[in-house]
Protein backbone atom coordinates (compact mmCIF):
# COMPACT_ATOMS: atom_id res chain seq x y z
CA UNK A 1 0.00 0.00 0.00
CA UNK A 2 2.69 2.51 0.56
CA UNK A 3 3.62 1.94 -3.23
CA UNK A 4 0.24 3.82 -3.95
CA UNK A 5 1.27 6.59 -1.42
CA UNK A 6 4.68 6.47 -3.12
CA UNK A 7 3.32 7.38 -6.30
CA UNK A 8 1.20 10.14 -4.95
CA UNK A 9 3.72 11.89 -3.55
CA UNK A 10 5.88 11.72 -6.83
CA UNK A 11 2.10 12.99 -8.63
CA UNK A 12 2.22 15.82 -6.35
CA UNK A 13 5.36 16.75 -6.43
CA UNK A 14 5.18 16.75 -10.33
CA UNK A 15 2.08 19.41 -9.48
CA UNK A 16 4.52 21.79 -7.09
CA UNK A 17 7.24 21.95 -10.01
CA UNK A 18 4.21 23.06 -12.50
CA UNK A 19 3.73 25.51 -9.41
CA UNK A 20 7.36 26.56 -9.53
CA UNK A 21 7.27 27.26 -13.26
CA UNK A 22 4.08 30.10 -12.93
CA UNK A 23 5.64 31.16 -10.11
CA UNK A 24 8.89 31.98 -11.60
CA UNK A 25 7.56 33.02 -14.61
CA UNK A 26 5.06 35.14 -12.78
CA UNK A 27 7.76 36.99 -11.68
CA UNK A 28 9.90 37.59 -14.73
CA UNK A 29 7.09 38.43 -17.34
CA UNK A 30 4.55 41.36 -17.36
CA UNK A 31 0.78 41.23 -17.20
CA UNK A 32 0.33 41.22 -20.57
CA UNK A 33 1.47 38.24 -20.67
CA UNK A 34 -1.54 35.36 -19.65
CA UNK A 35 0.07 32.61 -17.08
CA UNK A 36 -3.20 31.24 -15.75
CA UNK A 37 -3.13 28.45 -18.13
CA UNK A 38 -0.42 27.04 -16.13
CA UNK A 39 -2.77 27.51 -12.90
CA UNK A 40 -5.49 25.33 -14.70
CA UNK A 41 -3.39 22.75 -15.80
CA UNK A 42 -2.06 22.64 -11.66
CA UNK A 43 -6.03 22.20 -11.04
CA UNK A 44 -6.29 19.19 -13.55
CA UNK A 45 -3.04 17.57 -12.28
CA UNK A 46 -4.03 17.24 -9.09
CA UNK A 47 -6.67 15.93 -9.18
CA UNK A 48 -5.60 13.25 -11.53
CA UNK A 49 -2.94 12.51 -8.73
CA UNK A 50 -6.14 12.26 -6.38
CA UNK A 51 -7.45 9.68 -9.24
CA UNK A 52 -4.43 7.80 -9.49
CA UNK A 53 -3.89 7.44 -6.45
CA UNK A 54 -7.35 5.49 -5.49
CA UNK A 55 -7.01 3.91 -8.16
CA UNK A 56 -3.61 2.01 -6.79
CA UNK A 57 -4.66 1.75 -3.15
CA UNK A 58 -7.84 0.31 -4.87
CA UNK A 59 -5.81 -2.34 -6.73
CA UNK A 60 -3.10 -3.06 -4.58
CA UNK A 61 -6.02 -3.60 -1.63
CA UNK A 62 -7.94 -5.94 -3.64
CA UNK A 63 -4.98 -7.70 -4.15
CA UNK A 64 -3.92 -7.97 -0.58
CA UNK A 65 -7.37 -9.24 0.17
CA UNK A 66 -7.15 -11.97 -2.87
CA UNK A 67 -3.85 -13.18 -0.97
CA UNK A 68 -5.88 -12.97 2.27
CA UNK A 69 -3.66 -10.48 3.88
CA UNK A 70 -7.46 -8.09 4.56
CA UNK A 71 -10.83 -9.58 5.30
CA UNK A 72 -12.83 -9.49 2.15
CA UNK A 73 -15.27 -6.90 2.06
CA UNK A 74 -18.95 -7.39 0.63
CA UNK A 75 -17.91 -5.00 -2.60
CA UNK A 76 -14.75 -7.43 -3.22
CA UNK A 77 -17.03 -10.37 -3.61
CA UNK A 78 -18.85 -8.74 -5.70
CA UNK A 79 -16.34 -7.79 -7.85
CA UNK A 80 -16.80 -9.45 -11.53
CA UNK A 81 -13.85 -11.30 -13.53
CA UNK A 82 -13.64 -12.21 -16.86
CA UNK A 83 -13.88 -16.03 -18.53
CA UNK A 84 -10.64 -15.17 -19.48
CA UNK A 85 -9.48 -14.76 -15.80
CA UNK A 86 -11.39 -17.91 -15.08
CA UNK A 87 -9.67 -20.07 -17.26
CA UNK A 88 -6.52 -18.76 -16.03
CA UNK A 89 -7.40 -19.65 -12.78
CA UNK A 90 -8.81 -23.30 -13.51
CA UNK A 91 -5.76 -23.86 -15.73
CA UNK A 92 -3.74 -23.38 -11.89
CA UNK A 93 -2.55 -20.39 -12.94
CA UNK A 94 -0.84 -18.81 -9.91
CA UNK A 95 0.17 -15.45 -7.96
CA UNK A 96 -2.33 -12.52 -8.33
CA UNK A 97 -0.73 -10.99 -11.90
CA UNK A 98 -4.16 -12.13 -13.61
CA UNK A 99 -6.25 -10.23 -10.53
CA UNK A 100 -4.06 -7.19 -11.14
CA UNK A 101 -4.41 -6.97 -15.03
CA UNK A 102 -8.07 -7.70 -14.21
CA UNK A 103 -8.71 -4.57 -11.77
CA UNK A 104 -6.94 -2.41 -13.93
CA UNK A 105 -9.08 -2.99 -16.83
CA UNK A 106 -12.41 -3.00 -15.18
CA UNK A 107 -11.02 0.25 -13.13
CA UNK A 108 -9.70 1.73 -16.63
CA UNK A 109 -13.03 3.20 -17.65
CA UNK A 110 -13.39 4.88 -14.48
CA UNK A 111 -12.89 7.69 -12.53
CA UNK A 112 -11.89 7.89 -8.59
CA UNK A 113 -12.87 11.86 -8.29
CA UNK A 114 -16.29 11.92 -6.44
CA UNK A 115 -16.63 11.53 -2.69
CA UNK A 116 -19.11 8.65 -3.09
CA UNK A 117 -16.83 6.96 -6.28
CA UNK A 118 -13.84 6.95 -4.17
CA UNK A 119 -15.59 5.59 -1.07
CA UNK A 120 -16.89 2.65 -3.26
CA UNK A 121 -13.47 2.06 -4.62
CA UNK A 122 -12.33 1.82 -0.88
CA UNK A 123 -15.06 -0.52 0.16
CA UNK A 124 -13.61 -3.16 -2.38
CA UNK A 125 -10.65 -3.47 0.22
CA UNK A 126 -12.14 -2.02 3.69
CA UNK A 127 -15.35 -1.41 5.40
CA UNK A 128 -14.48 1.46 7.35
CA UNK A 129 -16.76 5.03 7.36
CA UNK A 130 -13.90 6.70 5.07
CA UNK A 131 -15.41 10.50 5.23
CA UNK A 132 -16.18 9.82 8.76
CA UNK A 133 -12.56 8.64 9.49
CA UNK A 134 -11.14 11.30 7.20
CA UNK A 135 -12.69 14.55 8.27
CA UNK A 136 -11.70 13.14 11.69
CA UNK A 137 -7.98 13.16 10.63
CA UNK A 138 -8.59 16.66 8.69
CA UNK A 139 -10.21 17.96 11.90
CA UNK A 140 -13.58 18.99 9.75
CA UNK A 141 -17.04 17.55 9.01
CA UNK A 142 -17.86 14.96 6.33
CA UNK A 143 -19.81 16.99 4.54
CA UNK A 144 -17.36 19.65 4.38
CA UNK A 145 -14.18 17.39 3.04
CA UNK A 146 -16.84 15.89 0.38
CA UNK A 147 -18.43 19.39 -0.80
CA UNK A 148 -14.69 20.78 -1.26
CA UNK A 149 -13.65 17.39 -3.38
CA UNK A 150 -16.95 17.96 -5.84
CA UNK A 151 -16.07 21.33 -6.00
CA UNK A 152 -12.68 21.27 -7.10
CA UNK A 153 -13.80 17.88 -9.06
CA UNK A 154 -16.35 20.46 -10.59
CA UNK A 155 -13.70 23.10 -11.83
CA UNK A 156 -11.14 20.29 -13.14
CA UNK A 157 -14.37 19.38 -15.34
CA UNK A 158 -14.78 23.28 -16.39
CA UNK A 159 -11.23 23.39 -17.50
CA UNK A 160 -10.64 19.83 -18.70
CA UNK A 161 -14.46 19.83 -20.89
CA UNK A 162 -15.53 22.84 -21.32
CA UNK A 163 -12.11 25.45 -22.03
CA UNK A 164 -12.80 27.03 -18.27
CA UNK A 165 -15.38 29.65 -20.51
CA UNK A 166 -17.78 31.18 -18.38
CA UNK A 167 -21.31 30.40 -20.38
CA UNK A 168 -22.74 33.92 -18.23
CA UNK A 169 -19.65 35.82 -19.92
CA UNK A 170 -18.89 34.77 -23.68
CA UNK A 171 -15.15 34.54 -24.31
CA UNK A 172 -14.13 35.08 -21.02
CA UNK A 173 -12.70 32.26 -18.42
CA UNK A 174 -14.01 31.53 -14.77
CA UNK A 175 -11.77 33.73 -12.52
CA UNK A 176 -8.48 31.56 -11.30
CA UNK A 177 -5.55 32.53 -8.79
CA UNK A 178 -2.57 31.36 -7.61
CA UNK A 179 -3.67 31.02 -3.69
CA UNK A 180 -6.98 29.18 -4.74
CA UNK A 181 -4.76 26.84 -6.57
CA UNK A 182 -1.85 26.64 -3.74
CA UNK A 183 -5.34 25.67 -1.40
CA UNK A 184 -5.98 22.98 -3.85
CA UNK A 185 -3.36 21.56 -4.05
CA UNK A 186 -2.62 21.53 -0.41
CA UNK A 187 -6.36 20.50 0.68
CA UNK A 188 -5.85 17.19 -1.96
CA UNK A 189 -2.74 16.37 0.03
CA UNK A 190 -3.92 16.67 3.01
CA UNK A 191 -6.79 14.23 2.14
CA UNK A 192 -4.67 11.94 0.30
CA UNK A 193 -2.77 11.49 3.45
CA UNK A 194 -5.74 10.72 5.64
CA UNK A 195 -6.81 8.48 3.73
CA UNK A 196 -4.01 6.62 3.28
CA UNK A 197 -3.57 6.65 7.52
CA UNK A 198 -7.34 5.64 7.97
CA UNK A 199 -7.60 2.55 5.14
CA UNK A 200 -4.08 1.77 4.08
């Protein structure tokens, strides 16, 4: 599990050096010049580090439960396989390389962003509360962790779908800073963290 925390923390720090680019540049080039771009792609990258990151603890979970190193949840049982995987498995196939190809296809067409996604992806290796547990670590209230996640989740859409145009304002982009961002960025690590201390 600390593979998946690992990897984060590489994600993230990938994010800070985007950081340390506008902030650089910020300095060293005059307002004409527009450097929010590189504030918007911070907001998309770290959230895909949020993504990738329940995605592994996800996988490498499942996998610990499959070698019964975790209690299998209800969700894990419930977890679908392939014929193909089947056959592997009745052909004595062994180790968990087929389980981990397996996860990471069914996982491949989706996304670990929402409050509610990333609990279910956490319930296919623990039964635990996880907003419960996390705003405990965070020192907040569930609802509060979850509403900032969708929001964020919500403006990595804006930008990633939709330009980051603001329908009310043709042409123009939804407002973006360099502190909002800097909060973003800190908030996902912060939650990363916790959850990786409450289910890992």
């Amino acid at each position: 599990m600390q593979h998946a925390l690992d990897q984060f923390r590489q994600n993230l720090e990938r994010v800070r050096n985007m950081r340390a680019i506008y902030l650089s540049m910020s300095t060293m080039v005059t307002k004409a010049l527009d450097l929010s771009d590189l504030l918007r792609a911070e907001i998309v990258m770290v959230v895909s580090a949020l993504d990738h990151y329940i995605h592994e603890l996800s996988r490498l979970g499942m996998v610990q439960a499959y070698e019964g190193k975790r209690n299998p949840t209800p969700a894990f049982l419930k977890f679908g396989i392939s014929l193909e995987s089947t056959l592997l498995i009745k052909s004595g196939t062994s180790g968990t390389a087929w389980l981990d190809t397996e996860i990471r296809t069914k996982h491949s067409f989706l996304s670990f962003q929402h409050p509610d996604k990333i609990a279910d992806a956490v319930r296919l290796f623990s039964d635990i509360e996880l907003w419960n547990l996390v705003s405990q670590e965070l020192n907040d209230k569930p609802q509060n962790v979850k509403t900032r996640i969708n929001l964020l989740v919500d403006r990595r859409n804006k930008i990633a779908h939709e330009a980051d145009i603001d329908p009310s304002y043709p042409g123009s982009r939804w407002p973006i800073d360099s502190k909002m961002v800097e909060e973003a960025i800190d908030f996902v690590s912060t939650v990363c963290e916790a959850i990786h201390r409450v289910a890992a």
